[in-house]
Protein backbone atom coordinates (compact mmCIF):
# COMPACT_ATOMS: atom_id res chain seq x y z
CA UNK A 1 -32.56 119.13 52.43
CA UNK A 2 -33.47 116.44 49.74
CA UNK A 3 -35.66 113.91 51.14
CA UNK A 4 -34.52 110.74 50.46
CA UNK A 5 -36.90 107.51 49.15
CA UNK A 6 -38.11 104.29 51.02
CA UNK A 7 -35.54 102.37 48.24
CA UNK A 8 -32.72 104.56 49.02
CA UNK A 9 -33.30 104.46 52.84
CA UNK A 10 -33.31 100.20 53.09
CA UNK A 11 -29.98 100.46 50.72
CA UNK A 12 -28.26 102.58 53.27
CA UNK A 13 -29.86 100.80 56.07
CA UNK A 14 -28.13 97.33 54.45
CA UNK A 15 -24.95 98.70 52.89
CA UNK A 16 -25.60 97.92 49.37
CA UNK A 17 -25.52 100.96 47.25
CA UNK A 18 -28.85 101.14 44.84
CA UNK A 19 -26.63 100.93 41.91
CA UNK A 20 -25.54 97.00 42.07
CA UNK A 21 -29.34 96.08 42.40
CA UNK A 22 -30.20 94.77 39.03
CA UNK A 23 -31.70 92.20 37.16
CA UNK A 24 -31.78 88.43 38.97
CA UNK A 25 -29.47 87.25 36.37
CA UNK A 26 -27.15 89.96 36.95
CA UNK A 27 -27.24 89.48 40.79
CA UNK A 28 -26.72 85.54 40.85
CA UNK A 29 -23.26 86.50 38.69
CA UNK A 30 -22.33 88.75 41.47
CA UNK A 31 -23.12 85.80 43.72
CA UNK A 32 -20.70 83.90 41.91
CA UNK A 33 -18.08 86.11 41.90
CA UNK A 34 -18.16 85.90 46.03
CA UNK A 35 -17.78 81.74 45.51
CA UNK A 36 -14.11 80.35 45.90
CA UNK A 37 -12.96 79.05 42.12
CA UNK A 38 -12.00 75.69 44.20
CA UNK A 39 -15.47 75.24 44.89
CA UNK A 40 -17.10 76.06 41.65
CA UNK A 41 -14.64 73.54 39.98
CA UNK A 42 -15.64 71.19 41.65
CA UNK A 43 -18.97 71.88 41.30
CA UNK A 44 -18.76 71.88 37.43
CA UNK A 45 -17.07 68.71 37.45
CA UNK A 46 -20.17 67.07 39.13
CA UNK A 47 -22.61 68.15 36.71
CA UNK A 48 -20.86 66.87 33.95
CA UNK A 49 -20.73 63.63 35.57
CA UNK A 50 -24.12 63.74 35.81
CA UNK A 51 -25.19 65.28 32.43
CA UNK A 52 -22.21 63.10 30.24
CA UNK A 53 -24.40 60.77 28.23
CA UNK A 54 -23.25 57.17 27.91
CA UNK A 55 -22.65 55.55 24.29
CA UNK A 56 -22.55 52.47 25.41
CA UNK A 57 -24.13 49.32 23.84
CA UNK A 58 -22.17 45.97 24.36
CA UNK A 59 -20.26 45.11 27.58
CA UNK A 60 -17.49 44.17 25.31
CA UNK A 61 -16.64 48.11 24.70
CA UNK A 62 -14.95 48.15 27.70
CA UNK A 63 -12.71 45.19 27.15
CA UNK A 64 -12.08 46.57 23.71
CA UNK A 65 -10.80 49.90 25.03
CA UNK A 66 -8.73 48.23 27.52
CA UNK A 67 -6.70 46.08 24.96
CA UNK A 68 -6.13 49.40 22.67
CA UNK A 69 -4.03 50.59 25.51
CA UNK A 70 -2.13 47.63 25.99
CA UNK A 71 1.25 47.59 23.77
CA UNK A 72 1.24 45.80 20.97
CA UNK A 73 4.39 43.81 21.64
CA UNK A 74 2.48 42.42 25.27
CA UNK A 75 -0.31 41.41 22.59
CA UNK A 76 1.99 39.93 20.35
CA UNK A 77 3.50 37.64 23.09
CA UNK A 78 -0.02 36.68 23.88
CA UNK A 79 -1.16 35.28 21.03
CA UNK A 80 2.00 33.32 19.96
CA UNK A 81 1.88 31.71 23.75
CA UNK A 82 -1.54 30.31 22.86
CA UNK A 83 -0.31 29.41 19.39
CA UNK A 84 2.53 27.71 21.19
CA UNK A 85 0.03 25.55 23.38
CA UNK A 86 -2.74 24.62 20.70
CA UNK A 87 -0.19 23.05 18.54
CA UNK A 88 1.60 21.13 21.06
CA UNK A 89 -1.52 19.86 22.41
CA UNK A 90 -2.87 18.97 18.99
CA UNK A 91 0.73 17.66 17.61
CA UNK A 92 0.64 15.34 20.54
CA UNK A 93 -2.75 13.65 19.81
CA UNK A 94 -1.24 13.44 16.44
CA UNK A 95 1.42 11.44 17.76
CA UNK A 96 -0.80 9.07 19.67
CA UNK A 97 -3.39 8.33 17.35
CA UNK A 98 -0.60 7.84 14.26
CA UNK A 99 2.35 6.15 16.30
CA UNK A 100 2.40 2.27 15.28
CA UNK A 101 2.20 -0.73 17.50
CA UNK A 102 5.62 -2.23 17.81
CA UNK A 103 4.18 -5.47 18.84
CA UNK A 104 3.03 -6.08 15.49
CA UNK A 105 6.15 -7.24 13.65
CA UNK A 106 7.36 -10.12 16.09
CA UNK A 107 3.53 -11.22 15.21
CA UNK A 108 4.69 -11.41 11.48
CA UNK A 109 7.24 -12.63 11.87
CA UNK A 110 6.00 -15.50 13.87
CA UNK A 111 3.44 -15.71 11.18
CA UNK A 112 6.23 -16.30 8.51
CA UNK A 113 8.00 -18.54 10.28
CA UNK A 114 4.68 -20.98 11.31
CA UNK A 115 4.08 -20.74 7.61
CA UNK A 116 7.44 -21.90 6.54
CA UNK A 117 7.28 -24.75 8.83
CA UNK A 118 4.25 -25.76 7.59
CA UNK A 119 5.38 -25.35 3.93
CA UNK A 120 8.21 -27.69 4.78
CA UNK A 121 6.07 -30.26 6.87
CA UNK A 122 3.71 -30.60 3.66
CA UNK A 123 6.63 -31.44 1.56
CA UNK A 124 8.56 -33.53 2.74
CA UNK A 125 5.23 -35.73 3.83
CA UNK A 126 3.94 -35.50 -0.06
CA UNK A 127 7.68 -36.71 -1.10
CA UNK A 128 6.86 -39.75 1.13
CA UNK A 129 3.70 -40.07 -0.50
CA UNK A 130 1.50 -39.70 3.35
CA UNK A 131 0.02 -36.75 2.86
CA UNK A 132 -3.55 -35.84 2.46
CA UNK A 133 -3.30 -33.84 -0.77
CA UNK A 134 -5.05 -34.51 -3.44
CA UNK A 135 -4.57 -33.92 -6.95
CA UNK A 136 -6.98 -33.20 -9.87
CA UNK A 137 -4.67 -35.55 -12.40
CA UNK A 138 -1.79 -37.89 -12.42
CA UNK A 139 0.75 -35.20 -13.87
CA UNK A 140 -0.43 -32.70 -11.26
CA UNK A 141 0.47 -35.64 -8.82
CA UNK A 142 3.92 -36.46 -9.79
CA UNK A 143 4.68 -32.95 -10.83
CA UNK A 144 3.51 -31.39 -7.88
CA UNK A 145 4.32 -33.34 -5.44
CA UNK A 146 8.44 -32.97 -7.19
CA UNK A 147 9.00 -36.94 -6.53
CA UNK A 148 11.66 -38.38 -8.38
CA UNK A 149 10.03 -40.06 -11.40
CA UNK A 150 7.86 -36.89 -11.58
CA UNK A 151 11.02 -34.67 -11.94
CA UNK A 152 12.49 -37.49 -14.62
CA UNK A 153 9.55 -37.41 -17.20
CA UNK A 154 10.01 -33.56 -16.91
CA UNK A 155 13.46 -32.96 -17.34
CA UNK A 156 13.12 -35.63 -20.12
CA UNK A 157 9.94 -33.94 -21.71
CA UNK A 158 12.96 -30.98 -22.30
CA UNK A 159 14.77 -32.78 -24.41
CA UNK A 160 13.17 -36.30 -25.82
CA UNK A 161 14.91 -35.34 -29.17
CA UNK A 162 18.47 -36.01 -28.00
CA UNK A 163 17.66 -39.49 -26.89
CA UNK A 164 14.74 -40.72 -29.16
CA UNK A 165 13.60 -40.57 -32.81
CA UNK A 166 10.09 -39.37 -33.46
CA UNK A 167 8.11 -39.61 -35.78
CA UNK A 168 9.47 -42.98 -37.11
CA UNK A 169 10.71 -42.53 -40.79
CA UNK A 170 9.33 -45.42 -42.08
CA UNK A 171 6.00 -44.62 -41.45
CA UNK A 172 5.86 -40.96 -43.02
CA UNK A 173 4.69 -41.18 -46.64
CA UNK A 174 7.49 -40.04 -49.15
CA UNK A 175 4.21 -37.49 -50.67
CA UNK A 176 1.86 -35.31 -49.00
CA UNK A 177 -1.70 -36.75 -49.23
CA UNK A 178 -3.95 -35.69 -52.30
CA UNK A 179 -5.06 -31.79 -51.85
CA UNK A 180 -2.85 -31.58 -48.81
CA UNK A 181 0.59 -30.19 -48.11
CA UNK A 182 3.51 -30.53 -45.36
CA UNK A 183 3.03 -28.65 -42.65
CA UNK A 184 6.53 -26.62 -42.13
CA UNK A 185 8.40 -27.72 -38.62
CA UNK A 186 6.03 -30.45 -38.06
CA UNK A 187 7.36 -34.00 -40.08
CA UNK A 188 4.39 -36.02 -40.81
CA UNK A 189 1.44 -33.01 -40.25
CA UNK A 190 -0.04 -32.06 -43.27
CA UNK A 191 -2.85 -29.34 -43.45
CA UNK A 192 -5.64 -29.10 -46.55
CA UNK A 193 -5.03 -27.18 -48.97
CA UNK A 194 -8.37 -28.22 -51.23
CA UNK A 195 -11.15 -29.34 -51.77
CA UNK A 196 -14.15 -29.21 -48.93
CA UNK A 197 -11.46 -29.85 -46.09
CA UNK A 198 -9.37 -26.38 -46.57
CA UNK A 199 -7.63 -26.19 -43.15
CA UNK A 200 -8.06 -29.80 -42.46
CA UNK A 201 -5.06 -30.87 -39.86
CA UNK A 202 -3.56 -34.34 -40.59
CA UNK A 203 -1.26 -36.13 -38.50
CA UNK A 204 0.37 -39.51 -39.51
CA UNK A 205 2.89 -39.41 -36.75
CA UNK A 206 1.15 -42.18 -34.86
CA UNK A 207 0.52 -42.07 -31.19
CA UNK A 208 2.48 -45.05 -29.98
CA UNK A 209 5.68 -43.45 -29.40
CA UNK A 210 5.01 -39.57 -28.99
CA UNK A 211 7.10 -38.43 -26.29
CA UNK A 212 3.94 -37.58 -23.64
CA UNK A 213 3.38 -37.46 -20.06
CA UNK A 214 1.34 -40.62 -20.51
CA UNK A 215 4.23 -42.35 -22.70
CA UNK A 216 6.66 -41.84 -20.03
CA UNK A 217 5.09 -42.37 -16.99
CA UNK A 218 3.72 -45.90 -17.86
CA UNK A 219 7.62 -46.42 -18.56
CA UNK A 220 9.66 -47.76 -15.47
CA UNK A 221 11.71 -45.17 -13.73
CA UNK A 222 15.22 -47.37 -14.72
CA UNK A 223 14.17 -46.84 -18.25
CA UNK A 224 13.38 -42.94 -17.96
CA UNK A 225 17.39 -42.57 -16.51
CA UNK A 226 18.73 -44.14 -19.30
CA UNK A 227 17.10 -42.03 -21.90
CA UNK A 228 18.11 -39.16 -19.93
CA UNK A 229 21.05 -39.67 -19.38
CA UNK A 230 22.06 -40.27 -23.47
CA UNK A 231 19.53 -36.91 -23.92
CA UNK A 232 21.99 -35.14 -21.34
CA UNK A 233 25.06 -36.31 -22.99
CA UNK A 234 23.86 -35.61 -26.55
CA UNK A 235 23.21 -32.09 -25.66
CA UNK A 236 26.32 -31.17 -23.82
CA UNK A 237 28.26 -32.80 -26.78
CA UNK A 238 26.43 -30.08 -29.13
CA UNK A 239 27.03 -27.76 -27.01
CA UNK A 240 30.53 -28.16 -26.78
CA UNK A 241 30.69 -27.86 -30.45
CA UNK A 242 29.62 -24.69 -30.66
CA UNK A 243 30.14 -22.52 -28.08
CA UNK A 244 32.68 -24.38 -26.09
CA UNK A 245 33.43 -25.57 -22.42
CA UNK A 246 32.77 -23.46 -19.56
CA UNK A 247 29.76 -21.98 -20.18
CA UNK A 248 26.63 -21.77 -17.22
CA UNK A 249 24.35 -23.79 -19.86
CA UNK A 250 27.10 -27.19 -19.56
CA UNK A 251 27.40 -26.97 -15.63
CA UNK A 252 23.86 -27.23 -14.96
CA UNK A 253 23.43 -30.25 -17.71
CA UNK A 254 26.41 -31.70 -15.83
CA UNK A 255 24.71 -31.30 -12.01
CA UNK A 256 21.97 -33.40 -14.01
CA UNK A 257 23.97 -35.97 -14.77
CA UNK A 258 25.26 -35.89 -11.31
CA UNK A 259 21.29 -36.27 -10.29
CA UNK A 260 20.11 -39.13 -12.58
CA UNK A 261 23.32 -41.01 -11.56
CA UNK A 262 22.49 -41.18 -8.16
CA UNK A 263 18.50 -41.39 -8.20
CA UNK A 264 17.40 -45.02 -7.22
CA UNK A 265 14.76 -46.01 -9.63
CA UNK A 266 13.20 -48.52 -7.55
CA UNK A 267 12.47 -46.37 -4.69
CA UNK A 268 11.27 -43.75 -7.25
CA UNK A 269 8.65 -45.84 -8.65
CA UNK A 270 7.42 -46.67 -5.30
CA UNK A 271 7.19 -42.99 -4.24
CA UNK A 272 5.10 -42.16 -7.20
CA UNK A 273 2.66 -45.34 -6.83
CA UNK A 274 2.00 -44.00 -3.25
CA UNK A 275 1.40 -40.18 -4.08
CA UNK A 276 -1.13 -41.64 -6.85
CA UNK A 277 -2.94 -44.21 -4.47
CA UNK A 278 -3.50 -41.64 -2.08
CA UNK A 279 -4.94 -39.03 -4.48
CA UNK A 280 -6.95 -42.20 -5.42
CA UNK A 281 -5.70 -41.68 -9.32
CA UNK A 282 -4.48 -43.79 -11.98
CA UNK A 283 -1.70 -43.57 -15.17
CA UNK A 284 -3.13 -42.94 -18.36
């Protein structure tokens, strides 16, 4: 009989035949084979767990990977919500930092109105000659203050030529002066012409009756009527003549006739002497 080894004997003392003892890597395969494949999965799926290294820098990856699975319709509602709210919000300040007062307007008008009032109050008290206006000059008395004989020397200062004659004939020379000749438009002006005055103005008009603010207003107020009233008539009469009856330019010359008629002259020349006292001024 063939003597078997020590080897042989503890193999058939164990059950294991000689032949499936090999290497250790060998043997823990065969150990494997014995382990149920629901166990070893999950085994495997621990150690990845465990040996998966993490990329991970910011804390904001994971919101970031969150939002790239969300639709992009969801996303689109999102952002046009917000939209929405940030420009009512801000269109409302808008409207309550632009919107106007309403209570400003009665204040103007008011405002208008006091001034009015006050326009009217300082009027009719410089017509009377009581107010406390002052004037630089007698003309900006009388013309300012629109008081009858003020309003007479100017409507007559319009048209002195219809009523009056000026310069008198008789004193303008029949010749211009040595070295000077007649000034065009102007009867009795002569300028220089020669000599060591070229450009020399002469006037031989005299001063005594040149139709003036100062000429008139020393005149009585009766007296300033009457010579408008024959300037008035003297120009409508022309008029007349040449472009006929009817026209705008006659009807306002005739609502001046209508005036001067009915102006008192007394009462005008006491108007004006009041106005002048208290601006503390004098005529001329």
């Amino acid at each position: 009989m063939k003597k078997m080894s020590s080897s042989e004997e503890e193999a058939e003392f164990t059950g294991d035949s000689p032949g499936k003892q090999q290497a250790d890597g060998s043997q823990e395969q065969d150990d494997e084979d014995d382990i149920p494949l629901v166990d070893l999965k999950s085994d495997r799926k621990r150690s990845a767990k465990k040996a998966a290294p993490s990329y991970v820098d910011d804390d904001d990856s994971s919101d970031d990977d969150s939002e790239d699975d969300v639709p992009l319709a969801s996303l689109m509602k999102k952002t046009e919500k917000v939209s929405k709210k940030t420009n009512g919000s801000s269109t409302k300040q808008a409207t309550k930092k632009t919107s106007p007062k309403k209570k400003t307007k009665p204040a103007a008008k008011k405002a208008k109105t006091v001034t009015k009032q006050a326009s009217t109050v300082s009027a009719s008290k410089s017509t009377n000659g009581s107010d406390k206006k002052t004037y630089e000059s007698a003309s900006a008395a009388l013309y300012g203050s629109e008081c009858d004989k003020g309003l007479l020397i100017q409507r007559l200062l319009c048209r002195w030529w219809y009523a009056t004659t000026w310069p008198d004939p008789a004193k303008i020379p029949s010749k211009p002066p040595k070295n000077y000749d007649s000034l065009d438009g102007f009867t009795g002006v002569y300028v220089c012409s020669k000599g060591d005055k070229v450009g020399h103005i002469l006037d031989l008009r005299g001063d005594e009756q040149r139709p003036s603010f100062a000429k008139f207003a020393s005149q009585p107020s009766e007296q300033l009527r009457d010579l408008l009233l024959k300037a008035l008539e003297k120009q409508r009469k022309l008029l007349v003549a040449a472009e006929g009856t009817g026209t705008p330019t006659e009807k306002e010359l005739n609502t001046l006739v209508k005036w001067a008629t009915k102006l008192k002259p007394d009462k005008a020349d006491r108007d004006a002497a009041k106005i002048l006292k208290a601006s503390r001024l004098e005529l001329p």
